[in-house]
Protein backbone atom coordinates (compact mmCIF):
# COMPACT_ATOMS: atom_id res chain seq x y z
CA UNK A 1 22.31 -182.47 91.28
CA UNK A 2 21.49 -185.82 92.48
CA UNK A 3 24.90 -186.70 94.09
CA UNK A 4 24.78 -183.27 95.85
CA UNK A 5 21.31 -184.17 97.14
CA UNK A 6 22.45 -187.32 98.55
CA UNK A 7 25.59 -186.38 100.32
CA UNK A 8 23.81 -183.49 101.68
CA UNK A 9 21.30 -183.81 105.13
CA UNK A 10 17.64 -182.43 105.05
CA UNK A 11 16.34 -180.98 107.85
CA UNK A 12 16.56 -183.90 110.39
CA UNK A 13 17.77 -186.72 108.44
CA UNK A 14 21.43 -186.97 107.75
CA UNK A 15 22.49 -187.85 104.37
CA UNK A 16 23.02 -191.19 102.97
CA UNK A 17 25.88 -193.54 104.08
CA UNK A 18 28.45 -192.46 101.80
CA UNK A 19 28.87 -195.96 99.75
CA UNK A 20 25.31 -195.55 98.10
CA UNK A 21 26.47 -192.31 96.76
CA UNK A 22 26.83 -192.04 92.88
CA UNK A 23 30.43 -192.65 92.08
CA UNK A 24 30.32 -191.83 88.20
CA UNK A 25 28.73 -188.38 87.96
CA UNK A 26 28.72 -185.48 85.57
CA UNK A 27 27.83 -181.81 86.42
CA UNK A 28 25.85 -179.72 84.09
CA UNK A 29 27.49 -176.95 86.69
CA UNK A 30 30.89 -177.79 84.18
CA UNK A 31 28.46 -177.83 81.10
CA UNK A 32 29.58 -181.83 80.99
CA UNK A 33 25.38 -181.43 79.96
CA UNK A 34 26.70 -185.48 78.53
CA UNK A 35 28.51 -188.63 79.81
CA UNK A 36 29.63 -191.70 77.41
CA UNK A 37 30.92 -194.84 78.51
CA UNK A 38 31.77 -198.20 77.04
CA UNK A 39 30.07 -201.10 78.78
CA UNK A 40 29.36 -204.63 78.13
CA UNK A 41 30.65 -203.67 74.73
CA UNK A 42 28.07 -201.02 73.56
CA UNK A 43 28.47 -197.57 74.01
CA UNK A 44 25.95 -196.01 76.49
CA UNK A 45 25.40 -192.11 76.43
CA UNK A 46 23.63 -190.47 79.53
CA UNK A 47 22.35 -187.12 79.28
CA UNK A 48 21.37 -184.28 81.36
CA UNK A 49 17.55 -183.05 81.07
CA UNK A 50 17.24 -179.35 82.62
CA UNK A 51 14.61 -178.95 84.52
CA UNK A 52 12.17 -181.64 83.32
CA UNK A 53 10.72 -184.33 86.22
CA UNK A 54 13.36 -182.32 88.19
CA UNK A 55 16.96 -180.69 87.85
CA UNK A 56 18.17 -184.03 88.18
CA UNK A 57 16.90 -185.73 84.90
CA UNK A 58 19.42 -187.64 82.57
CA UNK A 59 17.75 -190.23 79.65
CA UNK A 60 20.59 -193.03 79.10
CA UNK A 61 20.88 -194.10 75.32
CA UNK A 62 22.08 -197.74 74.60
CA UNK A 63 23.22 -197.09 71.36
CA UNK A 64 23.96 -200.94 69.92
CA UNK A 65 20.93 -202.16 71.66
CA UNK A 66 18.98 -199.08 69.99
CA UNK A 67 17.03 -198.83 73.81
CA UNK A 68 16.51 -195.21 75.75
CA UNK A 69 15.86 -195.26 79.28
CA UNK A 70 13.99 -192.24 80.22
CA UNK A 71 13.45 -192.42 83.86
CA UNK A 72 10.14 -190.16 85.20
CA UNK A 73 10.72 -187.58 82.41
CA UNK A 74 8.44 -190.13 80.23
CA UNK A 75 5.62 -191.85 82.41
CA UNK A 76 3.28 -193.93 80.74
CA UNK A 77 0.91 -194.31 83.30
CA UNK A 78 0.45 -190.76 84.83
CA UNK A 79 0.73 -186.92 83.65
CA UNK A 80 4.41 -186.42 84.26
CA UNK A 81 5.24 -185.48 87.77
CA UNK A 82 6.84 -181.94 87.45
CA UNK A 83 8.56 -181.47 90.55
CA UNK A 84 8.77 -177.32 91.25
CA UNK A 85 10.79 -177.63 93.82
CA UNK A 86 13.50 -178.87 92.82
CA UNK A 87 13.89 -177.23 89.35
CA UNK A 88 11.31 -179.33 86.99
CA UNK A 89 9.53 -177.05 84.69
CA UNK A 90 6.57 -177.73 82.14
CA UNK A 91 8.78 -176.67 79.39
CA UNK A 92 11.80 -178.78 80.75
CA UNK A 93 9.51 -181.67 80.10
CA UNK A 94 8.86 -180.96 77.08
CA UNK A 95 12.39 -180.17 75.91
CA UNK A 96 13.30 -183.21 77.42
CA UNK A 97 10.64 -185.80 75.07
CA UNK A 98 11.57 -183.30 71.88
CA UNK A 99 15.07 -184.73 72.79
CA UNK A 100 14.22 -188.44 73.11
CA UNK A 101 12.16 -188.18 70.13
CA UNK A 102 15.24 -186.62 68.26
CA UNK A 103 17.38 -189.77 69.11
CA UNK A 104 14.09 -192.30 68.15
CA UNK A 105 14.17 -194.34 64.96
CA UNK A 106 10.11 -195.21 64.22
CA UNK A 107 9.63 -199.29 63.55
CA UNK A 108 9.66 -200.18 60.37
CA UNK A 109 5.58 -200.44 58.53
CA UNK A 110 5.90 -204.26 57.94
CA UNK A 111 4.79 -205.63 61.33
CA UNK A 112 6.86 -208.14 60.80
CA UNK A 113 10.09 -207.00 60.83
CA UNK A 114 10.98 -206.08 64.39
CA UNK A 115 13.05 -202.56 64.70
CA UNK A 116 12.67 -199.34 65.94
CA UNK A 117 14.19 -197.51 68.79
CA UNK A 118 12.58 -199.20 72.49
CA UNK A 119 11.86 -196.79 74.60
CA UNK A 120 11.75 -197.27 78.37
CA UNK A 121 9.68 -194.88 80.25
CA UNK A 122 9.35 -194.60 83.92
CA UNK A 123 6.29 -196.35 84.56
CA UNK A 124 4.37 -198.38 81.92
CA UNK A 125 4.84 -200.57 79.18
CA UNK A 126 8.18 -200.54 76.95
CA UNK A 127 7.33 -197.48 74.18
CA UNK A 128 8.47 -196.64 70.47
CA UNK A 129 8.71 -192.70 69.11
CA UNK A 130 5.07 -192.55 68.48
CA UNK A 131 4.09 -193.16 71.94
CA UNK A 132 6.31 -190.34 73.32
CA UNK A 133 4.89 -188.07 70.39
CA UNK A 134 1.50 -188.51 71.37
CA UNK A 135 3.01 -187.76 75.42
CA UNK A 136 4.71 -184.58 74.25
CA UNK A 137 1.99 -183.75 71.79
CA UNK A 138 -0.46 -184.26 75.12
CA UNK A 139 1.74 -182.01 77.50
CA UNK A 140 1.73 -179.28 75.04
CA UNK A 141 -1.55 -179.40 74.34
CA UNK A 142 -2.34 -178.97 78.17
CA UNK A 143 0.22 -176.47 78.61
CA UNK A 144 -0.85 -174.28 75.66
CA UNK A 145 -4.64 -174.57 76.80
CA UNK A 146 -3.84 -173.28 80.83
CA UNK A 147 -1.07 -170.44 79.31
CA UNK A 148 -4.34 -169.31 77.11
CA UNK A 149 -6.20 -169.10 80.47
CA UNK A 150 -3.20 -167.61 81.92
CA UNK A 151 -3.30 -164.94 79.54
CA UNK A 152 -7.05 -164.41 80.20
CA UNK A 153 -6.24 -163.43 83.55
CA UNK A 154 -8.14 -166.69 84.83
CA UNK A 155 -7.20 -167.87 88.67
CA UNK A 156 -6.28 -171.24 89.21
CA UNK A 157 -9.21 -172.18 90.50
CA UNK A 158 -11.15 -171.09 87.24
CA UNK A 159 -8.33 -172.81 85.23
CA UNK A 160 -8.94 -175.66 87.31
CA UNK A 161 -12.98 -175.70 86.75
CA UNK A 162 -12.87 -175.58 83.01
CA UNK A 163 -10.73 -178.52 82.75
CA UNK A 164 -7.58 -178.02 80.31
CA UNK A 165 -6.77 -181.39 80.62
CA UNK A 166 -10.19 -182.50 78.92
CA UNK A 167 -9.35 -185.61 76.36
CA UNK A 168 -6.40 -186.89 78.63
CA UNK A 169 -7.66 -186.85 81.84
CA UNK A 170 -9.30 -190.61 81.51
CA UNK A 171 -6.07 -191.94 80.69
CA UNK A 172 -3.17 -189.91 82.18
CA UNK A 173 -5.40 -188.31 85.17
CA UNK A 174 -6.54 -189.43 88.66
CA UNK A 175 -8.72 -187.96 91.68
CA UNK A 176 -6.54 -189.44 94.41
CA UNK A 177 -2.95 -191.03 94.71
CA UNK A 178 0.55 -189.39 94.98
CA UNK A 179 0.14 -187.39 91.68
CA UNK A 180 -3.56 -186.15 91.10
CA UNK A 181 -4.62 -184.05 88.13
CA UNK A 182 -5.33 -181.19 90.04
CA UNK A 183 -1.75 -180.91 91.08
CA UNK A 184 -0.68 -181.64 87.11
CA UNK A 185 -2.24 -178.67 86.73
CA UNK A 186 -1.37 -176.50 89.84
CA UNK A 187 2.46 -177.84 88.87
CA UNK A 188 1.89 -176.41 84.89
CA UNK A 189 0.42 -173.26 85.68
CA UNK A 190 3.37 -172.38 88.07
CA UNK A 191 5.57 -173.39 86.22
CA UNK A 192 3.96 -170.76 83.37
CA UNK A 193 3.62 -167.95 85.55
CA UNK A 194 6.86 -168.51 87.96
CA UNK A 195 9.29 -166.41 85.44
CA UNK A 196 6.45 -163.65 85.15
């Protein structure tokens, strides 16, 4: 999705010059949903998230190195950015952190023994598995709590008031910047209802 993004033009801008454009792609159109390579002598392993951050979501897996980058599916400093329009879904989200926790080894007890699968996320500090347990745990929290209200037959605006967010909100949310709560929660809630 991303290479047919950037060799396509929106609106009034044309599209990319054509060397920036990804040259080693796979298309979850062909159900390639998985690419593996062999660099710098470890085998890397990049793989398509549906509809998480986006429909363009792969988490890359340096296997020898024991290191996942996640990209925007896994933000440490934010809730995660669910972009609607172009295919990111609450549930996508989650299905995508269920996967990186699949492929996480936990550190070992004895702090002094390093180990355990590093985990990159998009913004914020380098991560292990229980960091993005207590992220998914958070999102599904938050998205059980506004389907709940959904199922109430509570507007957004209600949704909104009584706060589902409540226990997160002081260290995921914010009132102002490019991703506020309030759109968090405007993004989870249509994500619930949009196949109703």
């Amino acid at each position: 999705h991303v290479a047919a993004r950037m060799s396509a033009s929106h609106g009034r801008e044309s599209a990319p010059p054509q060397g920036g454009w990804p040259t080693n792609t796979y298309s979850s159109a062909l159900k390639e949903l998985q690419k593996d390579m062999y660099l710098n002598r470890q085998a890397v392993q990049t793989m398509y998230q549906p509809a998480a951050h986006g429909d363009g979501d792969s988490i890359v897996f340096f296997r020898k190195s024991d290191v996942i980058a996640t990209g925007d599916v896994f933000d440490f400093t934010r809730f995660p950015v669910i972009n609607l329009d172009q295919g990111g879904s609450v549930q996508g989200v989650i299905a995508a952190l269920n996967r990186i926790i699949g492929l996480t080894v936990p550190p070992t007890p004895m702090t002094w023994i390093p180990g355990g699968t590093a985990v990159i996320p998009g913004h914020g500090r380098i991560a292990h598995e229980a960091d993005v347990v207590d992220y998914r745990d958070m999102v599904t929290i938050v998205r059980d709590r506004v389907q709940d209200m959904i199922d109430r037959k509570m507007t957004i605006e209600q949704i909104k008031r009584v706060n589902p967010t409540q226990g997160y909100r002081a260290r995921y949310g914010s009132d102002s910047g490019p991703w506020t709560t309030d759109q968090f929660v405007d993004a989870v809630h249509r994500s619930l209802t949009a196949t109703r």
